[in-house]
C-alpha atoms as a PDB file:
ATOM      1  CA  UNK A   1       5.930 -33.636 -16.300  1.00  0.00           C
ATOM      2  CA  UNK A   2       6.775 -30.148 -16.425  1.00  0.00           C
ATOM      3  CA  UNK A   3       2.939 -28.469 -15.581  1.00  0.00           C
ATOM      4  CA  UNK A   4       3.648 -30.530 -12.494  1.00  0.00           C
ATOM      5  CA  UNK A   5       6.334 -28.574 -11.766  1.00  0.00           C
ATOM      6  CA  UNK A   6       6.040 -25.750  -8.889  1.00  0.00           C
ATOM      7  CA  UNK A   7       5.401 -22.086  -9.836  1.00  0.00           C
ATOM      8  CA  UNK A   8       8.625 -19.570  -8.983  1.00  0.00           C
ATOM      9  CA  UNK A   9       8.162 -16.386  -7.223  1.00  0.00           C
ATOM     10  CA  UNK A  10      10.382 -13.728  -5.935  1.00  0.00           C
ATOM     11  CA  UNK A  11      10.254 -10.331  -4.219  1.00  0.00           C
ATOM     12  CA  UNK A  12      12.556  -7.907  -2.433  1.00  0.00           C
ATOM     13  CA  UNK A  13      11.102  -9.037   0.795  1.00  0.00           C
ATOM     14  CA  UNK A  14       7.366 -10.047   2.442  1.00  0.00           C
ATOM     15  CA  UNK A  15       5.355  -7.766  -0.255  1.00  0.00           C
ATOM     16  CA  UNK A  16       5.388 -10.466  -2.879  1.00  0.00           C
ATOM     17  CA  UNK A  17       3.331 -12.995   0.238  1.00  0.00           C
ATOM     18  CA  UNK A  18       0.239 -10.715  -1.211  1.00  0.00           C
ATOM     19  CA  UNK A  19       0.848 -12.426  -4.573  1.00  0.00           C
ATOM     20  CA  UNK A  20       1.632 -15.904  -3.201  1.00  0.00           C
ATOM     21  CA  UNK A  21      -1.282 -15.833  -1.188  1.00  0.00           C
ATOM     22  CA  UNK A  22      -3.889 -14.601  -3.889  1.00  0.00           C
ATOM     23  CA  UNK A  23      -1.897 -17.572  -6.261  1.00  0.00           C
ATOM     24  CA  UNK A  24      -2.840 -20.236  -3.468  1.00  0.00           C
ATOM     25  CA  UNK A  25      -6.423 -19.137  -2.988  1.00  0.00           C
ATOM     26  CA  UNK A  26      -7.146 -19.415  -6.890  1.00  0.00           C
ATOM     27  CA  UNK A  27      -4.812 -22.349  -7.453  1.00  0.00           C
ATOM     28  CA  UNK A  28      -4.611 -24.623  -4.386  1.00  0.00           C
ATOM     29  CA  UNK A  29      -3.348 -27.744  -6.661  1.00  0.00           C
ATOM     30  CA  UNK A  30       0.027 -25.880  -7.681  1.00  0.00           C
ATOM     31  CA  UNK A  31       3.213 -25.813  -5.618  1.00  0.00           C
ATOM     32  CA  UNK A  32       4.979 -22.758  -5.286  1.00  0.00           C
ATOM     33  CA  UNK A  33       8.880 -21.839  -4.664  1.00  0.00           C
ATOM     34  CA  UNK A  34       9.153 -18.058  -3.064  1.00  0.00           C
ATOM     35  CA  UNK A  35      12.232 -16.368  -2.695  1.00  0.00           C
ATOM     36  CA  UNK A  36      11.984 -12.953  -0.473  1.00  0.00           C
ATOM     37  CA  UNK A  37      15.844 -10.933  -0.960  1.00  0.00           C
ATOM     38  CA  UNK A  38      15.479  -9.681   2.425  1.00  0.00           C
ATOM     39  CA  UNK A  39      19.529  -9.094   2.144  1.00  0.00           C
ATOM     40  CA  UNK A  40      18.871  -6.264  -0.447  1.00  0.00           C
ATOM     41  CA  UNK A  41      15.112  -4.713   0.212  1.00  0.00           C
ATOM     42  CA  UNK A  42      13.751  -2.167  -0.617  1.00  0.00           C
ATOM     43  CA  UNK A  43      14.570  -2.595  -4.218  1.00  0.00           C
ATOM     44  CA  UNK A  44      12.648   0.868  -4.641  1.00  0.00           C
ATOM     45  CA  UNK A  45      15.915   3.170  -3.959  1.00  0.00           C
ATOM     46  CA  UNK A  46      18.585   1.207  -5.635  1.00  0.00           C
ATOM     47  CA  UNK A  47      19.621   1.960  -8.833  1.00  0.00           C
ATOM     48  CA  UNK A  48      17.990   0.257 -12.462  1.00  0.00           C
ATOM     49  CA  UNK A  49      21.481  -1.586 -12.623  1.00  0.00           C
ATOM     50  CA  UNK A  50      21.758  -3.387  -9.057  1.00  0.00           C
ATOM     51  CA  UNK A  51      17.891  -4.399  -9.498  1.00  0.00           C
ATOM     52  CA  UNK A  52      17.827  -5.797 -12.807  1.00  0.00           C
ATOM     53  CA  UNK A  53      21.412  -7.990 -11.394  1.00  0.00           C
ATOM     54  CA  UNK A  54      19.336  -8.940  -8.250  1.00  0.00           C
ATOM     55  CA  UNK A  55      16.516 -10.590 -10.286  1.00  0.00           C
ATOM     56  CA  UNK A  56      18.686 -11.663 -12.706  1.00  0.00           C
ATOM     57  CA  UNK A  57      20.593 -13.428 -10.225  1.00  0.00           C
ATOM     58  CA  UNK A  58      17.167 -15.105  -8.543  1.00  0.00           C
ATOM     59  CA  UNK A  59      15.851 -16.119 -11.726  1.00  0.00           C
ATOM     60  CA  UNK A  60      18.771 -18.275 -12.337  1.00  0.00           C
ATOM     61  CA  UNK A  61      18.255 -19.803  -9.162  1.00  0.00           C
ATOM     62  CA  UNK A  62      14.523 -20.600  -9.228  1.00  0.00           C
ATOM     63  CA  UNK A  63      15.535 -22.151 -12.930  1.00  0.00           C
ATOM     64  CA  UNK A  64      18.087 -24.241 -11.034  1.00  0.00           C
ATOM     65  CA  UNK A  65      15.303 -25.309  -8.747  1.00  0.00           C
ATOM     66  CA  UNK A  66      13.143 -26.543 -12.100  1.00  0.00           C
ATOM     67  CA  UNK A  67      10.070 -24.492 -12.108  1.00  0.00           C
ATOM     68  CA  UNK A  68       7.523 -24.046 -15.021  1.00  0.00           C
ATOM     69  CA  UNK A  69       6.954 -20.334 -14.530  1.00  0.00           C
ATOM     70  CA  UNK A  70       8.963 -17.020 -12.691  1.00  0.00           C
ATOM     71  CA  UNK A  71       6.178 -14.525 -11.164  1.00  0.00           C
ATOM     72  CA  UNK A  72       8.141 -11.262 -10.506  1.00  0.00           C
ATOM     73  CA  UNK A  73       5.693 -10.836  -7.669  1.00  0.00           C
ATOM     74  CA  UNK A  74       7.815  -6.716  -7.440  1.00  0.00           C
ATOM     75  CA  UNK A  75       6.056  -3.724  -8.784  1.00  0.00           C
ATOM     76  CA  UNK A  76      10.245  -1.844  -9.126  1.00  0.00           C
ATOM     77  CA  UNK A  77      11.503  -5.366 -10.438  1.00  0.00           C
ATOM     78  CA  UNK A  78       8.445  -5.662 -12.908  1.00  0.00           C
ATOM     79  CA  UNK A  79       9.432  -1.801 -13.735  1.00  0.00           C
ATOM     80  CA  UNK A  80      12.715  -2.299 -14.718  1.00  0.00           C
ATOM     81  CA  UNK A  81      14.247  -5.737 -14.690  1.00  0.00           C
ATOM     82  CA  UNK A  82      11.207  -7.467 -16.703  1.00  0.00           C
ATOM     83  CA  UNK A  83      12.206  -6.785 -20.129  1.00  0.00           C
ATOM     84  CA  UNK A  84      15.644  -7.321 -19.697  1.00  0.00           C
ATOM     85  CA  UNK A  85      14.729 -11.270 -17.647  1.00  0.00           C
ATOM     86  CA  UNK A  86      12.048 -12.127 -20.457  1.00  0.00           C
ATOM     87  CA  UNK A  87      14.753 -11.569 -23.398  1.00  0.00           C
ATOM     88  CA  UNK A  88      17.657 -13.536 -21.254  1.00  0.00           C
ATOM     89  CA  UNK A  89      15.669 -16.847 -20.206  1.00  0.00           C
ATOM     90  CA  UNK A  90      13.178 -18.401 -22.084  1.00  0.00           C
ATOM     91  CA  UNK A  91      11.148 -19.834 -19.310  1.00  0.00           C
ATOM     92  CA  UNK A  92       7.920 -17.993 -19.195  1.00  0.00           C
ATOM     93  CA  UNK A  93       7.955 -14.866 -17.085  1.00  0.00           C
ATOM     94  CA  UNK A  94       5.015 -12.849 -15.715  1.00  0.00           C
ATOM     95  CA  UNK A  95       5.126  -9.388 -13.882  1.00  0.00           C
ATOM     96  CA  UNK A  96       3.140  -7.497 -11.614  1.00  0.00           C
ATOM     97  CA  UNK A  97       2.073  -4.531 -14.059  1.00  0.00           C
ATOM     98  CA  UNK A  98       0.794  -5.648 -17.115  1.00  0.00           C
ATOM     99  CA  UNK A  99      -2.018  -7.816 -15.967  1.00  0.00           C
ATOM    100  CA  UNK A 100      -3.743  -4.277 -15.145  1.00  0.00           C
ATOM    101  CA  UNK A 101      -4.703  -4.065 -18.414  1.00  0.00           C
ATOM    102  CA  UNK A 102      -7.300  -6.964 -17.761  1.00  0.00           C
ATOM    103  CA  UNK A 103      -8.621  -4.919 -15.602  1.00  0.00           C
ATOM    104  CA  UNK A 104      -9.625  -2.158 -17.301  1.00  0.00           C
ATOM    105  CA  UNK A 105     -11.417  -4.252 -20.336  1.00  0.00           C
ATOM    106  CA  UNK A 106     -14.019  -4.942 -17.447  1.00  0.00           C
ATOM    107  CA  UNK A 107     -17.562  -2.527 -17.739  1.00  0.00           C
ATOM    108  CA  UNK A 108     -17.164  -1.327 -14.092  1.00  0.00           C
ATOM    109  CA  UNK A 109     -13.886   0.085 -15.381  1.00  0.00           C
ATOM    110  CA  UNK A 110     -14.587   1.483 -18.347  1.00  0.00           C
ATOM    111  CA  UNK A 111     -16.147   4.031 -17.179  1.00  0.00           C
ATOM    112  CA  UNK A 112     -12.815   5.401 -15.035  1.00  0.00           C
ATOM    113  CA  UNK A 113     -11.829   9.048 -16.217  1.00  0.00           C
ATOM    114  CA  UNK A 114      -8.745   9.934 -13.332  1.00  0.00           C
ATOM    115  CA  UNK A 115      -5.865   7.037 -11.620  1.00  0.00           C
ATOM    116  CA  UNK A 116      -3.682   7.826  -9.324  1.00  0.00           C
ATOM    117  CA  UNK A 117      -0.665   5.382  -8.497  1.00  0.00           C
ATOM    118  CA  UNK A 118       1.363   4.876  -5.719  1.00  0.00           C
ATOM    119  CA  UNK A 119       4.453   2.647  -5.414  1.00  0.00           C
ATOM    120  CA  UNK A 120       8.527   3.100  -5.043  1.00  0.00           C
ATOM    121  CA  UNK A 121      10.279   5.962  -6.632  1.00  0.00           C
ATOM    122  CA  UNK A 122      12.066   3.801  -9.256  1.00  0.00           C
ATOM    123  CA  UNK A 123       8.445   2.339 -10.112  1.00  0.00           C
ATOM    124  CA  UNK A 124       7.146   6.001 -10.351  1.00  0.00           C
ATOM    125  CA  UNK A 125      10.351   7.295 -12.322  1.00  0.00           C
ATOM    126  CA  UNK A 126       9.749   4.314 -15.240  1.00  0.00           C
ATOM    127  CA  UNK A 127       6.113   5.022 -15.904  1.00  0.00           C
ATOM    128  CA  UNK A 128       5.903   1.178 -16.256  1.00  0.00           C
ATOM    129  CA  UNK A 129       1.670   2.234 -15.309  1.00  0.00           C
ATOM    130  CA  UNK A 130       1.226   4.999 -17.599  1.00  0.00           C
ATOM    131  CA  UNK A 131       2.313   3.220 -20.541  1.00  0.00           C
ATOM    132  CA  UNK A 132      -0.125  -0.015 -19.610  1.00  0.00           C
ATOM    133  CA  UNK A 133      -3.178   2.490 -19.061  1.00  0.00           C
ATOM    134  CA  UNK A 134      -2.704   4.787 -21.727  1.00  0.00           C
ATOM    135  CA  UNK A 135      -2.336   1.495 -24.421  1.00  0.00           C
ATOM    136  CA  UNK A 136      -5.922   0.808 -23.365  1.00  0.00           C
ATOM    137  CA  UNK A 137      -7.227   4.468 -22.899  1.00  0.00           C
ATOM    138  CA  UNK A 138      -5.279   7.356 -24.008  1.00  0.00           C
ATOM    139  CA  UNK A 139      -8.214   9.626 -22.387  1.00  0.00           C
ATOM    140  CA  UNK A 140      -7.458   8.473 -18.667  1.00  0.00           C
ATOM    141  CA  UNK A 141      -5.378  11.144 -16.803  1.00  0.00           C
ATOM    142  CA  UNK A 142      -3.060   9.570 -14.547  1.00  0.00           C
ATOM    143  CA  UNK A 143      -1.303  11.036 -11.048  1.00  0.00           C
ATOM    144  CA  UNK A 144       1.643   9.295  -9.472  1.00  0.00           C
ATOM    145  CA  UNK A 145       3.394   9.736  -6.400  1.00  0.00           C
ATOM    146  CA  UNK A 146       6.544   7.903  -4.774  1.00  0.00           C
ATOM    147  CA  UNK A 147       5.675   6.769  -0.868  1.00  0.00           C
ATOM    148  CA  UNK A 148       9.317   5.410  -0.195  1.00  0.00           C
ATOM    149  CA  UNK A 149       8.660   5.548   3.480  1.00  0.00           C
ATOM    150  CA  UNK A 150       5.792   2.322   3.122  1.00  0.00           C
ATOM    151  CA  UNK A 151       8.052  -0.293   2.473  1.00  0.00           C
ATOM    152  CA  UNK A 152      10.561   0.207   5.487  1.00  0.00           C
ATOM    153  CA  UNK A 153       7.422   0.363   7.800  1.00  0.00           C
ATOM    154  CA  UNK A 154       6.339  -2.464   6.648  1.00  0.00           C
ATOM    155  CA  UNK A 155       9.173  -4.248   6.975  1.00  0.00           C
ATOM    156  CA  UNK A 156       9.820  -3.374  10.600  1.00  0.00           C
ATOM    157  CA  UNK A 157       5.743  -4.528  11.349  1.00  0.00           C
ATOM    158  CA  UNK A 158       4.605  -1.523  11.379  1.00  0.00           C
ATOM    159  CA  UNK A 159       1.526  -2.471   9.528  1.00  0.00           C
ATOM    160  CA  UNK A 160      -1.557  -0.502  10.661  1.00  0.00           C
ATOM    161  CA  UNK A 161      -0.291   1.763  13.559  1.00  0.00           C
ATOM    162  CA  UNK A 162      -0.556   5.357  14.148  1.00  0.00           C
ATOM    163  CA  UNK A 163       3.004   5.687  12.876  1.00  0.00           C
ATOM    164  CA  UNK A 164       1.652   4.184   9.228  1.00  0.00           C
ATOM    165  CA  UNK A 165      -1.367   6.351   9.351  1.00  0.00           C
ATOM    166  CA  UNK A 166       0.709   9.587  10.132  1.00  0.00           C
ATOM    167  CA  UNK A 167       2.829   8.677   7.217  1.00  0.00           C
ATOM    168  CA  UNK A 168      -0.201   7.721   4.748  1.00  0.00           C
ATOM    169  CA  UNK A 169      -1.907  11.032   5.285  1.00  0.00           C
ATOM    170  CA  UNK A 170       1.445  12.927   4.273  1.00  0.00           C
ATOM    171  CA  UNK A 171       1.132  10.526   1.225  1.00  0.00           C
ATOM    172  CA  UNK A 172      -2.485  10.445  -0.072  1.00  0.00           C
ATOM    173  CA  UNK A 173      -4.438  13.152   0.981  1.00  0.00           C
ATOM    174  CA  UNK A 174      -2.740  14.478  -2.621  1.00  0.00           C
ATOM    175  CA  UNK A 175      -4.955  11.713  -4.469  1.00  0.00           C
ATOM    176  CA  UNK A 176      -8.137  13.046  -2.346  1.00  0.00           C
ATOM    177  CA  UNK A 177      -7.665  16.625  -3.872  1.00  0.00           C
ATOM    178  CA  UNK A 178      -6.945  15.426  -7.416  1.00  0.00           C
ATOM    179  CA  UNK A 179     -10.011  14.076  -7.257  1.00  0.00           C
ATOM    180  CA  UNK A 180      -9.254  10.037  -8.365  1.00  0.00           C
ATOM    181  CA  UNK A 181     -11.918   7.715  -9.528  1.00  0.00           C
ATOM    182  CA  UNK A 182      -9.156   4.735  -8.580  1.00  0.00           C
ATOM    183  CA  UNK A 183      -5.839   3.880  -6.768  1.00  0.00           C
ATOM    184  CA  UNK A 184      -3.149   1.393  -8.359  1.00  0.00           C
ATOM    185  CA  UNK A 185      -1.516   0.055  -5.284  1.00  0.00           C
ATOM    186  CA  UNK A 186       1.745  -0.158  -7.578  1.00  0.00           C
ATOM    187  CA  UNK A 187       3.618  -1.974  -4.491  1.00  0.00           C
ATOM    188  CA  UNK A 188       3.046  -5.500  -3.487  1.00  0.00           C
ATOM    189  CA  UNK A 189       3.455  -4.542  -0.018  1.00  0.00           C
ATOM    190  CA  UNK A 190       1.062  -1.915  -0.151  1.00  0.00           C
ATOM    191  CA  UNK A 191      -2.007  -4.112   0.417  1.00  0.00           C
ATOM    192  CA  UNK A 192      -0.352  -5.150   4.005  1.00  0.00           C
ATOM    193  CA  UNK A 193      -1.328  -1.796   5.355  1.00  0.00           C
ATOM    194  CA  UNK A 194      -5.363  -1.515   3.014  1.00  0.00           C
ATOM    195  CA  UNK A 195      -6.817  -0.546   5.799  1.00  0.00           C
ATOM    196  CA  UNK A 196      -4.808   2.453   6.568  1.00  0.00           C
ATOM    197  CA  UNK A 197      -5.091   3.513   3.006  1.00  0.00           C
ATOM    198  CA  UNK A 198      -8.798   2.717   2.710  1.00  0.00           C
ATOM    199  CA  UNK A 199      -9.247   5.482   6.218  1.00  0.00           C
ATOM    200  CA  UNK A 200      -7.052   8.138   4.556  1.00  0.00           C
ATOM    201  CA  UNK A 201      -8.971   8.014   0.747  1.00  0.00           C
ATOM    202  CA  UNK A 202     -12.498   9.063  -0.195  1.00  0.00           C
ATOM    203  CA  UNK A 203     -14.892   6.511   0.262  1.00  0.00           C
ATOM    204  CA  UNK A 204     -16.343   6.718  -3.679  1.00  0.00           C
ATOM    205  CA  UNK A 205     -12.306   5.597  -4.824  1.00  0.00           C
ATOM    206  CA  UNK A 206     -11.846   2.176  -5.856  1.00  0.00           C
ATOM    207  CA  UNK A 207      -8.666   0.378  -5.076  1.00  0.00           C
ATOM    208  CA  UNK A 208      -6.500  -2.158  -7.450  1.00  0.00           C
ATOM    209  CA  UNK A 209      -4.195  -4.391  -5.897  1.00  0.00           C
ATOM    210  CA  UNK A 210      -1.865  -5.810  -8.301  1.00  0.00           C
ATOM    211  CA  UNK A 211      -1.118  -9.058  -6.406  1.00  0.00           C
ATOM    212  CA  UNK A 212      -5.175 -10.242  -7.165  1.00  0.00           C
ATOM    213  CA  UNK A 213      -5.112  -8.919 -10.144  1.00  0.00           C
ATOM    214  CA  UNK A 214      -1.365 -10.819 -11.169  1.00  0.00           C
ATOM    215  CA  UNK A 215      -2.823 -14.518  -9.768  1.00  0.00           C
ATOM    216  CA  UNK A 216      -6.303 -13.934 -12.119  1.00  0.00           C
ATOM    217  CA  UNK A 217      -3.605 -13.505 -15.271  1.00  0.00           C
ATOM    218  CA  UNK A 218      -1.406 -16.822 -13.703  1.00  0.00           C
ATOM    219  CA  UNK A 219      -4.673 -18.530 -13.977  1.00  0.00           C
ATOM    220  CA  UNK A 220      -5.132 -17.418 -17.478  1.00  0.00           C
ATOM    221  CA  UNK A 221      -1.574 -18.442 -18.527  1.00  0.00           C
ATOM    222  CA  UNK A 222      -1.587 -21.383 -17.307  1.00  0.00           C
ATOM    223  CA  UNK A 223      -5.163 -22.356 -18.835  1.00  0.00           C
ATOM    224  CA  UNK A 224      -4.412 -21.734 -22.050  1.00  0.00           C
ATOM    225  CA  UNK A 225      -0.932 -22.679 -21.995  1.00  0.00           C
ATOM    226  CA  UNK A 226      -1.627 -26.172 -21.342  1.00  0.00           C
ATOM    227  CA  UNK A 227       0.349 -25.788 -17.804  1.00  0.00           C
ATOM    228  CA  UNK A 228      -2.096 -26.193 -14.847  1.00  0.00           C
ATOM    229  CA  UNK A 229      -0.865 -28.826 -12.407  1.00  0.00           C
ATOM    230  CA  UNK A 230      -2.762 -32.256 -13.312  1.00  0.00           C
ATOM    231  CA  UNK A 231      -2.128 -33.331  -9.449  1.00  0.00           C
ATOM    232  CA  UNK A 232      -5.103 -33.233  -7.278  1.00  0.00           C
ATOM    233  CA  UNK A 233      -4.068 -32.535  -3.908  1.00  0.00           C
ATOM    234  CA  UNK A 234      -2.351 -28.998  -1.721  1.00  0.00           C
ATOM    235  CA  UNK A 235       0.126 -27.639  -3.537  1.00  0.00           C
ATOM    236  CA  UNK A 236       3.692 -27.195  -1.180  1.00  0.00           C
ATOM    237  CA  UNK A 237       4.821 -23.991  -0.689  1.00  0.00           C
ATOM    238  CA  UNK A 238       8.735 -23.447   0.228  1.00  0.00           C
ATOM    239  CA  UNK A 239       9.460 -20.059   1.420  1.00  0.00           C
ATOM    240  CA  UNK A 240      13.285 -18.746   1.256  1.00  0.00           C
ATOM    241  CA  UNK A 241      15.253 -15.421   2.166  1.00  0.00           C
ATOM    242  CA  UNK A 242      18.550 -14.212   1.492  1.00  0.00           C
ATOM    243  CA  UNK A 243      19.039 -13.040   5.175  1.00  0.00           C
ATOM    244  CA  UNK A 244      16.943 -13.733   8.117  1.00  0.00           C
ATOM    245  CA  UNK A 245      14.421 -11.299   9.271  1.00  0.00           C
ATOM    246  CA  UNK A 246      12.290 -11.635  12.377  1.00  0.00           C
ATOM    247  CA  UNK A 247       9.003  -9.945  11.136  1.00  0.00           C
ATOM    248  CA  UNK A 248       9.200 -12.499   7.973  1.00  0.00           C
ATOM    249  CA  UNK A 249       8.037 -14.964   9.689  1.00  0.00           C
ATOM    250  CA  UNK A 250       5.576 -13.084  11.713  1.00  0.00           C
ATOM    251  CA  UNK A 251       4.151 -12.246   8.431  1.00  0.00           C
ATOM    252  CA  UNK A 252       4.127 -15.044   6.325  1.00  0.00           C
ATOM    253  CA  UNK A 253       2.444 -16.699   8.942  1.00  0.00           C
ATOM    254  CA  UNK A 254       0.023 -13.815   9.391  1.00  0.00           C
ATOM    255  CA  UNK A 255      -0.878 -13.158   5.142  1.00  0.00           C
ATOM    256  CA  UNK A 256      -0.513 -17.076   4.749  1.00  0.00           C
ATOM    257  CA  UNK A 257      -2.779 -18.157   7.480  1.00  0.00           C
ATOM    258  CA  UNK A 258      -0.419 -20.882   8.153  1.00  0.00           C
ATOM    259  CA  UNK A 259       1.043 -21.437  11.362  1.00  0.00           C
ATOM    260  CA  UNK A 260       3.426 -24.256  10.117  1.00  0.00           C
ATOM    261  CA  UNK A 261       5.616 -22.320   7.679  1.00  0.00           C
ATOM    262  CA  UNK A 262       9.248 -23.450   7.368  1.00  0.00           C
ATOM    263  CA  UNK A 263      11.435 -20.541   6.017  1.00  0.00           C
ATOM    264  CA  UNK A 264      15.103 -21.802   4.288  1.00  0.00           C
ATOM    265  CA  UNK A 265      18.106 -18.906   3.998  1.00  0.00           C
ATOM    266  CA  UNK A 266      19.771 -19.282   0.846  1.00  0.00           C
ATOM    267  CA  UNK A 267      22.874 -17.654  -0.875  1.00  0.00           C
ATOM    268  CA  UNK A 268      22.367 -16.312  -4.098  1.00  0.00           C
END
């Protein structure tokens, strides 16, 4: 049956394990498939052109692999490549961005006057954000700002030291002066290093994180789509990379809170 089938997933490296993990907590019955293209990360830097190939590329290979649904689980991939997957493949394909417009139909949120948003430069550059908040409210002002130095860091476990705290005040003391009511953390491996960002913002700012946000609009989809797993038991997930990477493992292990992970290279 294909709602039996598992759920695909894909990000330029660990930031889409935010995603996966938030999936797993809401849906515990569906299996996932999660590719990480730790061969080409950060996507953030390359051009429009070599992203939109790369998930092009992994699409085709999670179709191979027969699942029911593609999460782009990449705030630059959702940016630019989304359009260009959903009108190639007709297998049902859900970014990272749009579900933030769910979020803003809620009363707490209504009432939100200033955003500020923070992810790669080529997610900053294609106001993927702006055009999502400004279809709901035209009268929220919105201030972005590229922090291309977060995703390395990450990547080399840097997560919460006082090199990621040094780099996070260069970064978002901006957003304390302009005054923001709320933070888009427009990167999926942004909400790796919260805490950090939660010491260097105002205490009164709220913070989104897309990757909670993207599972609540999975659930959704899959609900009314007629697509939610009918088998009762722990979904499996299968993890995969392009190129091994010691601090993947470190962590999936960590954000998963599973000791027993078992990580496959692939070529794509």
């Amino acid at each position: 049956m294909k709602k039996n089938l598992p759920i695909g997933i894909f990000d330029s490296g660990l930031g889409g394990l935010t995603v996966l993990k938030s999936l797993k907590q809401l849906l515990p019955n569906e299996s996932f498939i999660y590719i990480g293209d730790t061969a080409h990360v950060p996507y953030g830097n390359k051009s429009k052109d070599v992203v939109k190939k790369y998930s092009q590329e992994i699409t085709k290979f999670l179709i191979k692999n027969k699942v029911k649904l593609i999460v782009v689980a990449c705030n630059t991939a959702s940016s630019v490549a989304i359009r260009s997957l959903q009108k190639q493949f007709k297998i049902p394909i859900i970014d990272v961005i749009s579900p933030l417009k769910n979020l803003l139909d809620i009363d707490e949120y209504k009432k939100i006057k200033k955003i500020g948003i923070i992810g790669t430069y080529n997610t900053i550059q294609s106001k993927a954000y702006d055009r999502v908040i400004s279809l709901k409210n035209k009268n929220i002002s919105i201030v972005s700002k590229a922090c291309p130095l977060f995703v390395p860091i990450i990547e080399e476990g840097f997560d919460n030291n006082d090199i990621t705290m040094s780099v996070a005040h260069e970064y978002l003391e901006y957003f304390n002066d302009e005054k923001i009511d709320l933070l888009v953390l427009g990167c999926t491996h942004y909400p790796i290093i919260l805490k950090t960002i939660k010491k260097v913002l105002l205490n009164h700012i709220k913070i989104v994180d897309s990757a909670l946000i993207t599972a609540q609009h999975v659930q959704y989809f899959l609900n009314t789509q007629n697509l939610s797993t009918t088998i009762i038991k722990n979904g499996v997930i299968e993890l995969m990379v392009t190129d091994k990477v010691l601090h993947f493992r470190k962590f999936a292990k960590h954000i998963l809170n599973n000791q027993k992970l078992d990580i496959k290279e692939i070529n794509i």
